[in-house]
Protein backbone atom coordinates (compact mmCIF):
# COMPACT_ATOMS: atom_id res chain seq x y z
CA UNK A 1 65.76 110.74 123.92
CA UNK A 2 68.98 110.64 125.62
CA UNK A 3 71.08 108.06 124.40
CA UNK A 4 75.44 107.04 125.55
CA UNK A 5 76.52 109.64 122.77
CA UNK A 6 74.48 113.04 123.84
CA UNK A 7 77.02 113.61 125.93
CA UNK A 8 79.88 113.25 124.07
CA UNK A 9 78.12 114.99 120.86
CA UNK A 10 77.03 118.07 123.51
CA UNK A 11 81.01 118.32 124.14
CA UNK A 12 82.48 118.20 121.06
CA UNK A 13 79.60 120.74 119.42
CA UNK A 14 80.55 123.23 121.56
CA UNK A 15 84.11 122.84 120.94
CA UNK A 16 83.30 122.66 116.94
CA UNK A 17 80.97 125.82 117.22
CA UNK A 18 83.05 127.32 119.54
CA UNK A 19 85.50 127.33 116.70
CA UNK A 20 84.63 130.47 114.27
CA UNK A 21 86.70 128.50 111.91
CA UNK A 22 84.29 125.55 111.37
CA UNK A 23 81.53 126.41 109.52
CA UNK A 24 83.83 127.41 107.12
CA UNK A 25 85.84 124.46 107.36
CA UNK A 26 82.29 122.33 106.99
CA UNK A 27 81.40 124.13 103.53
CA UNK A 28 85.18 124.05 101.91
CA UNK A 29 84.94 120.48 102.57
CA UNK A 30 81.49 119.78 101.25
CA UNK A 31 81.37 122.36 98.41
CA UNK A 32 84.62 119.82 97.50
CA UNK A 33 82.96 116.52 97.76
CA UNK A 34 81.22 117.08 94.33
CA UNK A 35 80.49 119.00 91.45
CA UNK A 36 76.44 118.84 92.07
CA UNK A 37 77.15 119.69 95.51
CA UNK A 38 79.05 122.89 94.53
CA UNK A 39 76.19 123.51 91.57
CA UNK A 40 73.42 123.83 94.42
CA UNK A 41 75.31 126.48 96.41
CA UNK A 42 76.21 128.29 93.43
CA UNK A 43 73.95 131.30 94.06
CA UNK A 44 74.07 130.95 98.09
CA UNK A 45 74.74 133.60 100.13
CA UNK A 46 77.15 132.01 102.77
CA UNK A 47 76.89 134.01 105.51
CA UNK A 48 73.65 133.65 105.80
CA UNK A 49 73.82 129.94 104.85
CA UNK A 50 76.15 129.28 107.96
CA UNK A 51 73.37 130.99 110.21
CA UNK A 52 71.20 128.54 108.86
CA UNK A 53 72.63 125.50 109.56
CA UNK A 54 73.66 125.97 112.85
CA UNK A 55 69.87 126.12 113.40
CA UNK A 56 68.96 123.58 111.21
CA UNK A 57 71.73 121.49 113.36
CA UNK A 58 69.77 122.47 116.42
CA UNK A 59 66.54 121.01 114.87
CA UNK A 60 68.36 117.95 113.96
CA UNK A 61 69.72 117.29 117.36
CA UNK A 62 66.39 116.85 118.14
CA UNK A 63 65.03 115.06 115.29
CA UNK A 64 64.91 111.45 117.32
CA UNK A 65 62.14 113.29 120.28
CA UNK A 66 60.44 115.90 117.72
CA UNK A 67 60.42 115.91 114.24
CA UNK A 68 58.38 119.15 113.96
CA UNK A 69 61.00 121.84 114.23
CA UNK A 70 63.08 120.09 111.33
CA UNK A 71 59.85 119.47 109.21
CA UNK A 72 59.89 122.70 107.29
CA UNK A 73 63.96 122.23 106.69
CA UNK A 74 62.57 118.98 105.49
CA UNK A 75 59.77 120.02 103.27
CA UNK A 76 62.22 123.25 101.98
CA UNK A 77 64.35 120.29 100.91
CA UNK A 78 62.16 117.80 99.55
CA UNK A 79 61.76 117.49 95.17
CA UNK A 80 59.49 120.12 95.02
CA UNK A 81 61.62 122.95 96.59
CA UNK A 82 65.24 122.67 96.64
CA UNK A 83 65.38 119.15 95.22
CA UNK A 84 68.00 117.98 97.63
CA UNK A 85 68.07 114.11 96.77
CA UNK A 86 68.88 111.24 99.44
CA UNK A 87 72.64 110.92 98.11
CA UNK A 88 73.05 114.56 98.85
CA UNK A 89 72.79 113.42 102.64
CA UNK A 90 75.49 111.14 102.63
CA UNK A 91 77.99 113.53 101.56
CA UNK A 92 76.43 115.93 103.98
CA UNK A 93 77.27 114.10 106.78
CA UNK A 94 80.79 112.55 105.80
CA UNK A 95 81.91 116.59 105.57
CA UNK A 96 80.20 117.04 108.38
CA UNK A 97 82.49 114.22 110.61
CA UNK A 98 85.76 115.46 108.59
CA UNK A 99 84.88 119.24 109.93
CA UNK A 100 84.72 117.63 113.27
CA UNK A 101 87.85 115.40 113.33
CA UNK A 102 89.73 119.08 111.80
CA UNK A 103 88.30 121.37 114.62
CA UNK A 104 87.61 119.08 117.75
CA UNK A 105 91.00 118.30 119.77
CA UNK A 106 89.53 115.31 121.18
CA UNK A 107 88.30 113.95 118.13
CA UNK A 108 88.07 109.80 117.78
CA UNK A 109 86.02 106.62 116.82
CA UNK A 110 83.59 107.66 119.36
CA UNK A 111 83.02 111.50 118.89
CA UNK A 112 82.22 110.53 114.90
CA UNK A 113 79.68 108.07 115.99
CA UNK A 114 78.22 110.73 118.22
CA UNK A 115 77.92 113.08 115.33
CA UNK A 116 76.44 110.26 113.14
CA UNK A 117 74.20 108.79 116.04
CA UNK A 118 72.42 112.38 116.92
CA UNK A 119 72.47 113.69 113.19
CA UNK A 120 70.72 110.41 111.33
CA UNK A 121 67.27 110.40 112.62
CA UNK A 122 67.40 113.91 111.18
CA UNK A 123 68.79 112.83 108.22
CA UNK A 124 66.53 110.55 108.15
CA UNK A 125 63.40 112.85 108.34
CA UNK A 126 64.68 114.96 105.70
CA UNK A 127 65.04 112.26 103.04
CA UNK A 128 61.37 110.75 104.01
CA UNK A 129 60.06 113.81 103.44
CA UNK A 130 61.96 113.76 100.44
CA UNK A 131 60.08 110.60 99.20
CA UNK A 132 56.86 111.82 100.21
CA UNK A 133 56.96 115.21 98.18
């Protein structure tokens, strides 16, 4: 479902992604925004960690008309596999906005509640899941 933000979240994801810098820029942030954080990607290969979330992003963006393609993320996630808890999410997505405001030139109020708009239902889907498991 299309909603006033796609657009402006389309945009400024290609500018982000269009930035080899970011992804980089995503996981200094959040690997920073606490110790438990930084515990869980202790063993991570990152290279192949940034491949994954750009299409884990992709199934997000979609998460409000489909939740299937972000259902396995979700169950890979949820307390019996990765034991990614709610809170987790939250931090997540804050990194996720200040990547965004550092890489996107036309960052503002209205780009970050593009990000936030597209990103929750997916967000959202991953911590029911969560619940569920």
């Amino acid at each position: 479902m299309e909603t006033e933000y796609t657009p402006i979240f389309n945009d400024s994801f290609q500018r982000c992604t269009g930035d080899p810098d970011f992804l980089d820029r995503f996981y200094r942030i959040f690997l920073s925004s606490s110790e438990e954080v930084k515990a869980k990607f202790s063993h991570t290969d990152m290279q192949l960690q940034k491949k994954v979330l750009l299409k884990s992003l992709a199934y997000m963006v979609h998460a409000n008309i489909n939740t299937a393609p972000i259902h396995k993320t979700a169950i890979n996630h949820d307390r019996q596999h990765l034991n990614i808890a709610p809170h987790f999410y939250k931090l997540w997505l804050d990194s996720m906005i200040q990547a965004v405001e550092q890489t996107d030139p036309r960052f503002n109020e209205k780009v970050a509640q593009a990000w936030r708009e597209t990103l929750q239902p997916g967000i959202n889907h991953m911590i029911k899941q969560y619940h569920a498991s």
